[in-house]
N, C-alpha and C. Protein backbone atom coordinates (compact mmCIF):
# COMPACT_ATOMS: atom_id res chain seq x y z
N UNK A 1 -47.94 24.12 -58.91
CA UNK A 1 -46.74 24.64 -59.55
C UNK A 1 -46.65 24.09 -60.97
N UNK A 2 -45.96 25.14 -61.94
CA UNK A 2 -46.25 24.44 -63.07
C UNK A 2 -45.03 23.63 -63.36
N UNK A 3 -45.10 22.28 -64.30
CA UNK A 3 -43.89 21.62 -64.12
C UNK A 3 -43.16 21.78 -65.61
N UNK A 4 -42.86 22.90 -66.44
CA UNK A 4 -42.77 22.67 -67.68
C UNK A 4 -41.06 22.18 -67.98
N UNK A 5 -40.67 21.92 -68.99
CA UNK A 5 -39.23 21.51 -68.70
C UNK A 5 -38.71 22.41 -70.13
N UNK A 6 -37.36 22.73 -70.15
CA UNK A 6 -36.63 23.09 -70.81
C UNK A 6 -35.37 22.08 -71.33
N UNK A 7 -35.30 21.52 -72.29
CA UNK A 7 -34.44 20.36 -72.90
C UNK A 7 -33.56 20.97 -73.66
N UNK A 8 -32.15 20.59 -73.10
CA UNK A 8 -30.79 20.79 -73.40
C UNK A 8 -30.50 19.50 -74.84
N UNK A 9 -30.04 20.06 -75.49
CA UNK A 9 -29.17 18.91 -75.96
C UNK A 9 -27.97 18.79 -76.14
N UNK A 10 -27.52 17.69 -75.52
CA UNK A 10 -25.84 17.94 -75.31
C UNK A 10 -24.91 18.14 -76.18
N UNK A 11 -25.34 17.74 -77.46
CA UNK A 11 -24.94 17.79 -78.64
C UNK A 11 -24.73 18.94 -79.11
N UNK A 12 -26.03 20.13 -78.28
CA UNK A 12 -25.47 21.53 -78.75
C UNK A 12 -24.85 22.29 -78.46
N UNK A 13 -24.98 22.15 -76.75
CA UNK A 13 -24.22 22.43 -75.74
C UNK A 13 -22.90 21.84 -75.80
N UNK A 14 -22.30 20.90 -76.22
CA UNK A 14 -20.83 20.77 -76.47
C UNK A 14 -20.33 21.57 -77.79
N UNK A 15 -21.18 21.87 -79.05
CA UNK A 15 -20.85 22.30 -80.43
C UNK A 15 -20.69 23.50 -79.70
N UNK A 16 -21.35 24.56 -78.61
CA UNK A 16 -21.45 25.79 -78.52
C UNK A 16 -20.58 26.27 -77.12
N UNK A 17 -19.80 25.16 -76.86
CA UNK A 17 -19.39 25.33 -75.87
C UNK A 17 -19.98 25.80 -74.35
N UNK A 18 -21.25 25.08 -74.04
CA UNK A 18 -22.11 25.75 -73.22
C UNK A 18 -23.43 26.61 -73.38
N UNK A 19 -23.93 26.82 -72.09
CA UNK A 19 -25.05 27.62 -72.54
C UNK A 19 -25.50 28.14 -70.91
N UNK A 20 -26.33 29.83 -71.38
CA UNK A 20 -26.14 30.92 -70.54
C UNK A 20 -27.77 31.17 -70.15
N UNK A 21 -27.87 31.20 -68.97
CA UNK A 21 -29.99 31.03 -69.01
C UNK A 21 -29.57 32.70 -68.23
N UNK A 22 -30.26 33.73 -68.77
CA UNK A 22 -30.08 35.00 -68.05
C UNK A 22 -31.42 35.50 -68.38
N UNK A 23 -32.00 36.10 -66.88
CA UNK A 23 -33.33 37.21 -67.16
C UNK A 23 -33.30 38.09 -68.42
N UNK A 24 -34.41 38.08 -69.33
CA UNK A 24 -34.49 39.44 -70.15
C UNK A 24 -33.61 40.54 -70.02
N UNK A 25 -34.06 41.01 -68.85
CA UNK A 25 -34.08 42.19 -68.83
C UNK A 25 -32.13 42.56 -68.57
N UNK A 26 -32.06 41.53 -68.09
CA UNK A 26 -30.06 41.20 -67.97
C UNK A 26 -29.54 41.32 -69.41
N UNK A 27 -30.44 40.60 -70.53
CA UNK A 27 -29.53 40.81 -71.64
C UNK A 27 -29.71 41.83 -72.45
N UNK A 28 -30.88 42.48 -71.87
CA UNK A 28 -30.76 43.56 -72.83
C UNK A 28 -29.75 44.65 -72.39
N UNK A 29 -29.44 44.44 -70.87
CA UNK A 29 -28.54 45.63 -70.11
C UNK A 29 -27.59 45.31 -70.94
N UNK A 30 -26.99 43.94 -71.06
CA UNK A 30 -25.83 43.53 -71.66
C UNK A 30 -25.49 43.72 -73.17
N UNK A 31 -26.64 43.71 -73.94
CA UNK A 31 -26.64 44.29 -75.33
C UNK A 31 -26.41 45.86 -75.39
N UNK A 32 -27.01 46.49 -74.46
CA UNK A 32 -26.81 47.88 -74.45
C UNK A 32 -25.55 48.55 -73.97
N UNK A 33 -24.71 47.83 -73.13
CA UNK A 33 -23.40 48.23 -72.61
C UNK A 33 -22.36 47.68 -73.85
N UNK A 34 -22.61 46.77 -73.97
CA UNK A 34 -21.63 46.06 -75.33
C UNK A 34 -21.12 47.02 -76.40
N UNK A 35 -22.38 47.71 -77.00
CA UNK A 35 -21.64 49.05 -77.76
C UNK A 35 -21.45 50.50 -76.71
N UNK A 36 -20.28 51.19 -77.12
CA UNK A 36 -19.50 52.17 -76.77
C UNK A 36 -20.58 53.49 -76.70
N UNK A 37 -20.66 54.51 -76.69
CA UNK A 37 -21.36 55.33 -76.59
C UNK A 37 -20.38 56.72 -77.14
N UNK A 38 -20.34 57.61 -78.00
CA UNK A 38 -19.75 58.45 -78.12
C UNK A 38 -20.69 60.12 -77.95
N UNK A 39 -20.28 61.13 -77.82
CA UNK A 39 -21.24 61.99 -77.55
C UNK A 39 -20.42 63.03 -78.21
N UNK A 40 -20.86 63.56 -79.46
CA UNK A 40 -19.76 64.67 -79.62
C UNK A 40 -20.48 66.17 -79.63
N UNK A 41 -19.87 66.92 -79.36
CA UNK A 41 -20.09 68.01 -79.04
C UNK A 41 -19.38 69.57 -80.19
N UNK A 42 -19.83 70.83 -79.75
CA UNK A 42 -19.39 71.91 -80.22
C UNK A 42 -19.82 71.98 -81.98
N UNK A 43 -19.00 72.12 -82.74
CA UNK A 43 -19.46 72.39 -84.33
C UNK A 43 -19.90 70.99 -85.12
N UNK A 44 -18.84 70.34 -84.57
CA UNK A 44 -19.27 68.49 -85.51
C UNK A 44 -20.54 68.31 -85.01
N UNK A 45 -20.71 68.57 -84.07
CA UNK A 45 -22.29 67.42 -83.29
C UNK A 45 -23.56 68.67 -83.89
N UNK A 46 -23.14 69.71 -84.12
CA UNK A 46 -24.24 70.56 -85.04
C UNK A 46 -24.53 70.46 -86.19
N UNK A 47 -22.98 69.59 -86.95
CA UNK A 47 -23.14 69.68 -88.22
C UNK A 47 -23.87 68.46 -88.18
N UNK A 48 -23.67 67.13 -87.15
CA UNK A 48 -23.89 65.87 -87.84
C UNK A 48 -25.85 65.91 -87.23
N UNK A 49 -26.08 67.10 -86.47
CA UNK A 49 -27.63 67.33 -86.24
C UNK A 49 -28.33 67.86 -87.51
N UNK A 50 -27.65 68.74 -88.01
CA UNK A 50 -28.24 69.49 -89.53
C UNK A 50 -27.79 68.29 -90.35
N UNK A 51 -27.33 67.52 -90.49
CA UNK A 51 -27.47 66.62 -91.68
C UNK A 51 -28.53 65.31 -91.32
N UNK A 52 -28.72 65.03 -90.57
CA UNK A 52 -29.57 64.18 -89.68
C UNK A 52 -30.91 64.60 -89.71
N UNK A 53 -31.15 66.33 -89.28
CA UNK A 53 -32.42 66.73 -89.68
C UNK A 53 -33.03 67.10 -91.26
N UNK A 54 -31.63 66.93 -92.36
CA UNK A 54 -31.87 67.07 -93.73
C UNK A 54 -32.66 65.94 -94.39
N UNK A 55 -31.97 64.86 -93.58
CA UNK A 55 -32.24 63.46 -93.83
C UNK A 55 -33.69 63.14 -93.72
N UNK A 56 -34.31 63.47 -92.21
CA UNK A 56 -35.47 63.26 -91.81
C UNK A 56 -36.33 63.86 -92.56
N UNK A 57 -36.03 65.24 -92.88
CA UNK A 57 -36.72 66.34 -93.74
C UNK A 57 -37.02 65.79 -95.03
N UNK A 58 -36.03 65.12 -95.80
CA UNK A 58 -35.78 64.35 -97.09
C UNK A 58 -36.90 63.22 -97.11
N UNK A 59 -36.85 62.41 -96.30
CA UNK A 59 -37.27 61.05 -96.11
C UNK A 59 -39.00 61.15 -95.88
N UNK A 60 -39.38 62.27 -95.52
CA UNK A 60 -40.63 62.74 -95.17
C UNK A 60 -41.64 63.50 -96.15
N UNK A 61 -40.44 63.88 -97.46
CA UNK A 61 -41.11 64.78 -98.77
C UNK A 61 -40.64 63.30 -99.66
N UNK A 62 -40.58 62.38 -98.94
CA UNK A 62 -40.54 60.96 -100.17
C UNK A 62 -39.34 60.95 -100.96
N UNK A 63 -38.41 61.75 -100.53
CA UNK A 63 -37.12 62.20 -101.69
C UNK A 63 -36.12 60.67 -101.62
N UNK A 64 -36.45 59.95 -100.78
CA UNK A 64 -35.58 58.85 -100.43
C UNK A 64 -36.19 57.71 -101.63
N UNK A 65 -35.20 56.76 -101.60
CA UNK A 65 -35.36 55.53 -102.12
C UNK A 65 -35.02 54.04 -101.89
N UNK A 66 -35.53 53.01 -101.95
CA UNK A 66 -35.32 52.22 -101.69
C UNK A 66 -34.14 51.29 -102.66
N UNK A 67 -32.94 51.02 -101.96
CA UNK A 67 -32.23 50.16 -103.05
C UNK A 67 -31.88 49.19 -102.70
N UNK A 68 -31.48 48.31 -103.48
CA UNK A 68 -30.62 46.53 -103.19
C UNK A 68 -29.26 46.89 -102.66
N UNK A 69 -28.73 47.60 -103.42
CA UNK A 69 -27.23 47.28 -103.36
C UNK A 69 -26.53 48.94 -103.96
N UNK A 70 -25.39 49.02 -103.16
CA UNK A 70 -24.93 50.41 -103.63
C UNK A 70 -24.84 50.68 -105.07
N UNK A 71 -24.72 49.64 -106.01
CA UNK A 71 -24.66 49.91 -107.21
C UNK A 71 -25.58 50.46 -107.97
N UNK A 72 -27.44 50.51 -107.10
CA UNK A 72 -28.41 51.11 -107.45
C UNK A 72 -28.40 52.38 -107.43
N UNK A 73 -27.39 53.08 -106.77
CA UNK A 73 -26.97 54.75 -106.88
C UNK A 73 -26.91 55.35 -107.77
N UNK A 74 -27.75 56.36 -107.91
CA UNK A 74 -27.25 57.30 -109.54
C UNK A 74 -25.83 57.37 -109.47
């Protein structure tokens, strides 16, 4: 059996108020439920697909750019 150890320090564990040992695969369920999910439908969810596929379309003929900060905006 392997004997490896995992070292707490109490020092951090009191600054953090504790600490949570959970499987992978638990926190990712838990990251993924954490945000809300919205699904919209009828004319908005067509429009926000045609602007989404403009985007992709855009981003793919190089029309995009890379910036720092919004102030880099024409």
């Amino acid at each position: 059996m392997n004997n490896k150890k995992i070292v707490l320090l109490e020092k951090m564990v009191r600054r953090n108020r504790g600490v949570v040992v959970l499987p992978v695969q638990e926190y990712k369920r838990l990251c993924e439920s954490a945000m809300p999910n919205y699904y919209l439908t009828g004319r908005k969810a067509k429009e926000l697909d045609k602007l989404v596929e403009q985007g992709v379309e855009e981003y793919q003929r190089g029309k995009c750019k890379i910036i720092k900060s919004l102030a880099d905006l024409d």
